[in-house]
Protein backbone atom coordinates (compact mmCIF):
# COMPACT_ATOMS: atom_id res chain seq x y z
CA UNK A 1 0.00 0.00 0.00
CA UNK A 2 1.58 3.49 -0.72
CA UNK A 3 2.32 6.00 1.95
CA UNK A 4 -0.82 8.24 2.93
CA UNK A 5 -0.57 11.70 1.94
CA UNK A 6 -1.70 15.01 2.99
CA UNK A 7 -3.07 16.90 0.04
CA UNK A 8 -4.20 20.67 -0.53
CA UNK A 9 -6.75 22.30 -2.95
CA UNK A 10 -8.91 25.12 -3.21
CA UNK A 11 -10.64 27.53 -5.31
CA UNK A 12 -12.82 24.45 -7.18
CA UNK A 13 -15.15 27.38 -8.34
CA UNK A 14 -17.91 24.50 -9.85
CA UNK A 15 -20.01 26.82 -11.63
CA UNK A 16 -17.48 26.15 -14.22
CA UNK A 17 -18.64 22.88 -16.15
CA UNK A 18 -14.72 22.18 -16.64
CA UNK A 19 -13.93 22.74 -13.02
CA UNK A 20 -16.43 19.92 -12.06
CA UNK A 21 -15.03 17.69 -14.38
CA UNK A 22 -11.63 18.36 -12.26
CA UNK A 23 -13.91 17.53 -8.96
CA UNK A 24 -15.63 14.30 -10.46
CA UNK A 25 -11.98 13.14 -11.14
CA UNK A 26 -9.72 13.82 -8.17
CA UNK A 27 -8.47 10.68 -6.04
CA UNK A 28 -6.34 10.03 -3.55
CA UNK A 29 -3.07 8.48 -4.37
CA UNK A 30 -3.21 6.29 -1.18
CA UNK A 31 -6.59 4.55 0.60
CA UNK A 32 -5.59 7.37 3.84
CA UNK A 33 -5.20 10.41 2.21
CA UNK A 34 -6.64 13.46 4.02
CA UNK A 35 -7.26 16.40 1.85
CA UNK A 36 -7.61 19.87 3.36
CA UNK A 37 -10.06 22.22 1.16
CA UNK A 38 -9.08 25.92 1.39
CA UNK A 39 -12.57 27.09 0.82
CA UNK A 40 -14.29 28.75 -2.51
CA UNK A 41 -15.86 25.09 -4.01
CA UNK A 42 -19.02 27.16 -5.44
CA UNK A 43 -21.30 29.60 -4.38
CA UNK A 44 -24.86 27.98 -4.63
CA UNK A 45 -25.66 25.72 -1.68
CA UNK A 46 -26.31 22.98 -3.91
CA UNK A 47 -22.99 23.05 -5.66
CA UNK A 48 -21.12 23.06 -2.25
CA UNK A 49 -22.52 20.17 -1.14
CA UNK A 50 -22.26 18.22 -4.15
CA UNK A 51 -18.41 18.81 -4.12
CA UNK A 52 -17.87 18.20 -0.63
CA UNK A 53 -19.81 14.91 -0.57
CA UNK A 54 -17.62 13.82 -4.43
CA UNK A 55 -14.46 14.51 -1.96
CA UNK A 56 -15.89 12.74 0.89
CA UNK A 57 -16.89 9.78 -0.92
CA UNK A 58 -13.12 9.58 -2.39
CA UNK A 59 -10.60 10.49 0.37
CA UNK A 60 -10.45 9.20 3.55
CA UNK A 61 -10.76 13.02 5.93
CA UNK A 62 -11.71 16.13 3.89
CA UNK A 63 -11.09 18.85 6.32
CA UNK A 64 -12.83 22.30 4.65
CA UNK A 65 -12.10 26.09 5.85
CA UNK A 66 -14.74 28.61 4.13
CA UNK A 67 -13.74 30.99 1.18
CA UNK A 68 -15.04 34.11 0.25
CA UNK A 69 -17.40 32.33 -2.62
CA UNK A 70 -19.54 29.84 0.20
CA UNK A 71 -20.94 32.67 2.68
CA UNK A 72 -22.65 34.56 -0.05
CA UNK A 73 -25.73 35.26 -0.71
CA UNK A 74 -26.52 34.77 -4.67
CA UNK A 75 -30.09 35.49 -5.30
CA UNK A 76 -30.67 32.48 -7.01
CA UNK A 77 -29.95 30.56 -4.21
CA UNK A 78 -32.83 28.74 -2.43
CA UNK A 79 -30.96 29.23 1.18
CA UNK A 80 -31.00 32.98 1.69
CA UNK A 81 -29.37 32.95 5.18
CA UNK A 82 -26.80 35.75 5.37
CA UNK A 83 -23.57 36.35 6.95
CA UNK A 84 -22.68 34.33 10.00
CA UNK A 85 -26.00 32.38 9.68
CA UNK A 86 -25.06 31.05 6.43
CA UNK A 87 -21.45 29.99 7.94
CA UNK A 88 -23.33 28.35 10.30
CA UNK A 89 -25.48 26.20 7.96
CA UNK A 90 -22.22 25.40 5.76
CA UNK A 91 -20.56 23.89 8.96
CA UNK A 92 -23.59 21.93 9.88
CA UNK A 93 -23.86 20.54 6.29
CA UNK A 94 -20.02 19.66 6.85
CA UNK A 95 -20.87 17.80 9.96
CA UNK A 96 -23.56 15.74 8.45
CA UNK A 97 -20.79 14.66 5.86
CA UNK A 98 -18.24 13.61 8.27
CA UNK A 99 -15.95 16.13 7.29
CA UNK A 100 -13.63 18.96 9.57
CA UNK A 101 -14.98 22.56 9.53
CA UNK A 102 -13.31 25.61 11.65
CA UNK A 103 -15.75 24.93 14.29
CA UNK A 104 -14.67 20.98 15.47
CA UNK A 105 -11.90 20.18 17.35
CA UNK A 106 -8.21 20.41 15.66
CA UNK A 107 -7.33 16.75 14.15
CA UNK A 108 -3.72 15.25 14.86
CA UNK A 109 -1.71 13.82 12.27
CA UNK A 110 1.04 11.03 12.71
CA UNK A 111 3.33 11.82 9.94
CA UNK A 112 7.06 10.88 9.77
CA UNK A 113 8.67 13.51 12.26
CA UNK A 114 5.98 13.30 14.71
CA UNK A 115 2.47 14.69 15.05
CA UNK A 116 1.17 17.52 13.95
CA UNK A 117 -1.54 19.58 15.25
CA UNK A 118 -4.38 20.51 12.03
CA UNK A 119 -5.92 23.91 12.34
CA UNK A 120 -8.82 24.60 9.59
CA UNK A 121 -9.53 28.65 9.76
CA UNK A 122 -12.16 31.06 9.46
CA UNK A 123 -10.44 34.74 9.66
CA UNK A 124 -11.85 36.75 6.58
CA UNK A 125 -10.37 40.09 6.15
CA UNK A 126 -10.36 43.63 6.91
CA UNK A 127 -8.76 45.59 4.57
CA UNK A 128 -5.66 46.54 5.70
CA UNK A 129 -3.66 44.99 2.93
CA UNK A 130 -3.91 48.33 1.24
CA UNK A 131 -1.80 49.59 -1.40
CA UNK A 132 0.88 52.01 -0.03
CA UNK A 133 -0.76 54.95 -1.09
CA UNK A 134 -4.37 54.16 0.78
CA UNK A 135 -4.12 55.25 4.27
CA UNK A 136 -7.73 54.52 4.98
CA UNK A 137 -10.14 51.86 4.18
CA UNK A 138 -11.70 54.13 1.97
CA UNK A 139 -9.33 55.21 -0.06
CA UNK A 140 -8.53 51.76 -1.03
CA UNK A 141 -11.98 51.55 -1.78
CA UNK A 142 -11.84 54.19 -3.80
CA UNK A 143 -8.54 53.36 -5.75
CA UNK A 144 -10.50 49.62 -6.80
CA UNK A 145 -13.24 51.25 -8.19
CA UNK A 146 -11.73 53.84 -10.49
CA UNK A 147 -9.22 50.60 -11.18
CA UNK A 148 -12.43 48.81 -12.10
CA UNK A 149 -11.41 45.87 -9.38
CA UNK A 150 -13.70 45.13 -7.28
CA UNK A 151 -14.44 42.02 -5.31
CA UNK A 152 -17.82 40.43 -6.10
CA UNK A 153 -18.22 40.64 -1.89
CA UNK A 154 -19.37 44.00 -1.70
CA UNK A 155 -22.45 42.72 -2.78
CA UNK A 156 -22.85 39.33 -2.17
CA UNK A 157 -21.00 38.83 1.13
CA UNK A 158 -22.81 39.90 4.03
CA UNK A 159 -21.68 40.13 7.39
CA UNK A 160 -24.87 40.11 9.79
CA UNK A 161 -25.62 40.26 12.46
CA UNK A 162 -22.21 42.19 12.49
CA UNK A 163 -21.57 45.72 11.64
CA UNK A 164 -19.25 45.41 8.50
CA UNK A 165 -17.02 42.69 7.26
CA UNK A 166 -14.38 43.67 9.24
CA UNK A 167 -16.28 43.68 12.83
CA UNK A 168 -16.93 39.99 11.32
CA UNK A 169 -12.76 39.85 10.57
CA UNK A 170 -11.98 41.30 14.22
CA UNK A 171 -14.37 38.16 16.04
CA UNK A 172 -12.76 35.34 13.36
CA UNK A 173 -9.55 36.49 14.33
CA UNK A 174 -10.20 36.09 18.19
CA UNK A 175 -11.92 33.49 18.51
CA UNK A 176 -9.30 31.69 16.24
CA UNK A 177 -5.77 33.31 18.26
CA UNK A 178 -7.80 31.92 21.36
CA UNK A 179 -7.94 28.27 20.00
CA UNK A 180 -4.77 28.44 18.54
CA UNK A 181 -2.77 29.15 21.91
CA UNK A 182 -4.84 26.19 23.45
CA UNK A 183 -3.12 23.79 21.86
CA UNK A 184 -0.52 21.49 22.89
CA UNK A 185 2.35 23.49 22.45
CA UNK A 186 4.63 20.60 21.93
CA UNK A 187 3.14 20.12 18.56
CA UNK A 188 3.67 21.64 15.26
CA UNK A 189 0.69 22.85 13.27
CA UNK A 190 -0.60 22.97 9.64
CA UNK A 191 -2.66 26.10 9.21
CA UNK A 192 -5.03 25.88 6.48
CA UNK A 193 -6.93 29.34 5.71
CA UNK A 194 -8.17 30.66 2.41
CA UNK A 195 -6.67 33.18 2.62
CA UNK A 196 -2.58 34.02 3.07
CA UNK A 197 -1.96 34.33 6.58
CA UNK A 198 1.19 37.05 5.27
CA UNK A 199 1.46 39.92 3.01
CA UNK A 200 4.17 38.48 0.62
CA UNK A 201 1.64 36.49 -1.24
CA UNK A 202 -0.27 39.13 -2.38
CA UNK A 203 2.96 41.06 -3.79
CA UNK A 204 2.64 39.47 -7.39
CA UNK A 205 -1.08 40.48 -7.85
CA UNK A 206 -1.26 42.59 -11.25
CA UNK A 207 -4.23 44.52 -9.28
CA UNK A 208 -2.63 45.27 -5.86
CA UNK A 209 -5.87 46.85 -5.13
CA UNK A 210 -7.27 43.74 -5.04
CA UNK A 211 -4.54 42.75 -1.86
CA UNK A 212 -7.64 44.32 0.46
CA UNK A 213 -9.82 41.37 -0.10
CA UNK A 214 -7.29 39.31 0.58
CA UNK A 215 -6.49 38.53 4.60
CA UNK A 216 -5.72 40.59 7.34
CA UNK A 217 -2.65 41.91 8.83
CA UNK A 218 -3.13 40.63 11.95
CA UNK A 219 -2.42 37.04 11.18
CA UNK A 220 1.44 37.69 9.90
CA UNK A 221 2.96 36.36 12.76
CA UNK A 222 0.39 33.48 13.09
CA UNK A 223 2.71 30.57 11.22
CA UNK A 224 5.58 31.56 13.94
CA UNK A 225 3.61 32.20 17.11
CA UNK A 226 1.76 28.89 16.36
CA UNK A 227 4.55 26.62 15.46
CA UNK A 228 3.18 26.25 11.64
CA UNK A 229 4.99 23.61 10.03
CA UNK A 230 2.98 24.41 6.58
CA UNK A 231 0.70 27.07 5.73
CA UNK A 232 -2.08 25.96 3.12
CA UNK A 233 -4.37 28.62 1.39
CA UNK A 234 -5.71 30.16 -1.64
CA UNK A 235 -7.78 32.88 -2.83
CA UNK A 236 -5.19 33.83 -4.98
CA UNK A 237 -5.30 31.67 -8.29
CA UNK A 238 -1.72 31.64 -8.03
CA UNK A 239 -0.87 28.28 -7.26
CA UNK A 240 3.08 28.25 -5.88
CA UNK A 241 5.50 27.01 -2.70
CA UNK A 242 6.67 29.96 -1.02
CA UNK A 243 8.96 29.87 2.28
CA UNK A 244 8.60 32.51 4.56
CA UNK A 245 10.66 32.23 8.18
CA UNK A 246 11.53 28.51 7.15
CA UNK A 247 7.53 28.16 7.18
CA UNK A 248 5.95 26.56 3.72
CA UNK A 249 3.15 27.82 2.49
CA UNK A 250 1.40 26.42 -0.08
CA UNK A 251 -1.17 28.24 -2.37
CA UNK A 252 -3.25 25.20 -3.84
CA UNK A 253 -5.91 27.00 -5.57
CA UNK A 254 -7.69 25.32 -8.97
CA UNK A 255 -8.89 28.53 -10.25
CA UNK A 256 -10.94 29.05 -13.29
CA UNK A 257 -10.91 27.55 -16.65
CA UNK A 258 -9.20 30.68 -18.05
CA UNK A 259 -6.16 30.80 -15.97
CA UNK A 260 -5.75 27.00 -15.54
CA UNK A 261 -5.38 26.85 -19.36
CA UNK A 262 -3.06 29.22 -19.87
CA UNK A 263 0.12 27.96 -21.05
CA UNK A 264 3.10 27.34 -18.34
CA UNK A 265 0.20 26.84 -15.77
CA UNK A 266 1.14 24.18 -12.32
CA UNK A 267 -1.92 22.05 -13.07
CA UNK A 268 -0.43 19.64 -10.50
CA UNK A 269 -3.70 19.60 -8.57
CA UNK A 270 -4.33 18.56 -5.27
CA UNK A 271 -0.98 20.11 -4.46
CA UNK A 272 1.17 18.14 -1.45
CA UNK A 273 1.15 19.16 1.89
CA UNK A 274 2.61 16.52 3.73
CA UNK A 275 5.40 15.17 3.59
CA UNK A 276 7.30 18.32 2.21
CA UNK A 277 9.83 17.20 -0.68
CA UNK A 278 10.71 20.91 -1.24
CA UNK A 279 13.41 22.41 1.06
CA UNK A 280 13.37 26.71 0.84
């Protein structure tokens, strides 16, 4: 039997006929693969279930942390629940599947150099990855929209019963420092968030206005203070390894049909977690 793995993916964006061709395919390459989701499988509630059930049936733990895409609203969709209800109903639906939400308690792997300590996370953002010339949160607001880049959110993700987005952003990132330092501190961690927990990332985006949508700054120091071993997310359709502090992170995003066809593109999907090959 081959050696289990632990694989990465996000950003499955199934409204794309070709992207759930890439769902109905995907297996394991061992019978105890675990495969962490980094959110954005579809926006209709439909859709989301029907790819987290395919991935369920096929590997043996899907663990899921929320995009951007799954809290929304669409108006087509026949569960209108909003904001942090919505979550809500996502993790449920998770829990009837069997499979690892932000919510449960933190899995631990035995992989060759001990275990390891699997954190799923819900932290959204707050727009203070701002270009250098934004001081405020609207001025980067304003700088997208005469850029024409705007993220789909501002009208589809709400944040009730919370203020704004990033009231929503400052509870995530509580509530998820405060389970974070409760863990056994003798174990490593793999941090899996949609979104990159650092800055860096964000750096090669051809709209840096679109960096605002795109974490928080208040997670920078999270793969250090929390002993991350690997840092899996997406959100930015730029699948890549990066090193940062002697941390991996990978970015194991799908993204859609356009990009993924472009010539030169890693279409080495799901992307490998654990164990790392790569060295920085």
């Amino acid at each position: 039997m081959a050696p289990a793995n632990r694989l990465g993916i996000s950003d499955l964006h199934v409204s794309h006929p070709e992207n759930r061709e890439i769902v109905e395919n995907l297996r394991p390459t061992a019978a105890d693969d675990w495969l962490l989701v980094a959110g954005d499988v579809g926006e209709l509630t439909e859709d989301i279930e029907w790819v987290l059930s395919t991935l369920r049936d096929h590997f043996a733990k899907v663990v899921w942390a929320t995009g951007n895409h799954e809290p929304w609203t669409p108006r087509e969709d026949p569960v209108q629940l909003r904001g942090e209800e919505r979550y809500r109903y996502l993790v449920d639906l998770c829990r009837g599947m069997d499979i690892l939400t932000p919510e449960d308690p933190y899995a631990v792997w035995e992989v060759a150099g001990g275990p390891v300590t699997v954190a799923p996370l819900f932290v959204l953002y707050d727009y203070s990855l701002r270009t250098p010339t934004a001081v405020t949160k609207e001025a980067a607001l304003e700088q997208a929209y005469e850029k024409g880049v705007v993220c789909t959110d501002e009208f589809f993700l709400h944040p009730d019963p919370y203020p704004s987005r990033e009231a929503w952003c400052d509870a995530r990132v509580r509530e998820s420092e405060r389970r974070l330092a409760a863990c056994d501190p003798d174990l490593p961690t793999v941090l899996v968030n949609h979104y990159p927990l650092v800055r860096h990332p964000t750096r090669i985006l051809y709209h840096p206005e679109f960096a605002q949508w795109s974490g928080t700054v208040r997670t920078a120091d999270w793969h250090h203070r929390f002993r991350a071993r690997s840092v899996v997310y997406g959100h930015l359709h730029i699948p890549r390894t990066t090193w940062h502090d002697g941390v991996c992170f990978e970015e194991v995003s799908v993204g859609y049909p356009r990009e993924w066809r472009r010539p030169g593109h890693p279409r080495n999907v799901p992307r490998r977690v654990l164990p790392q090959t790569r060295t920085p």
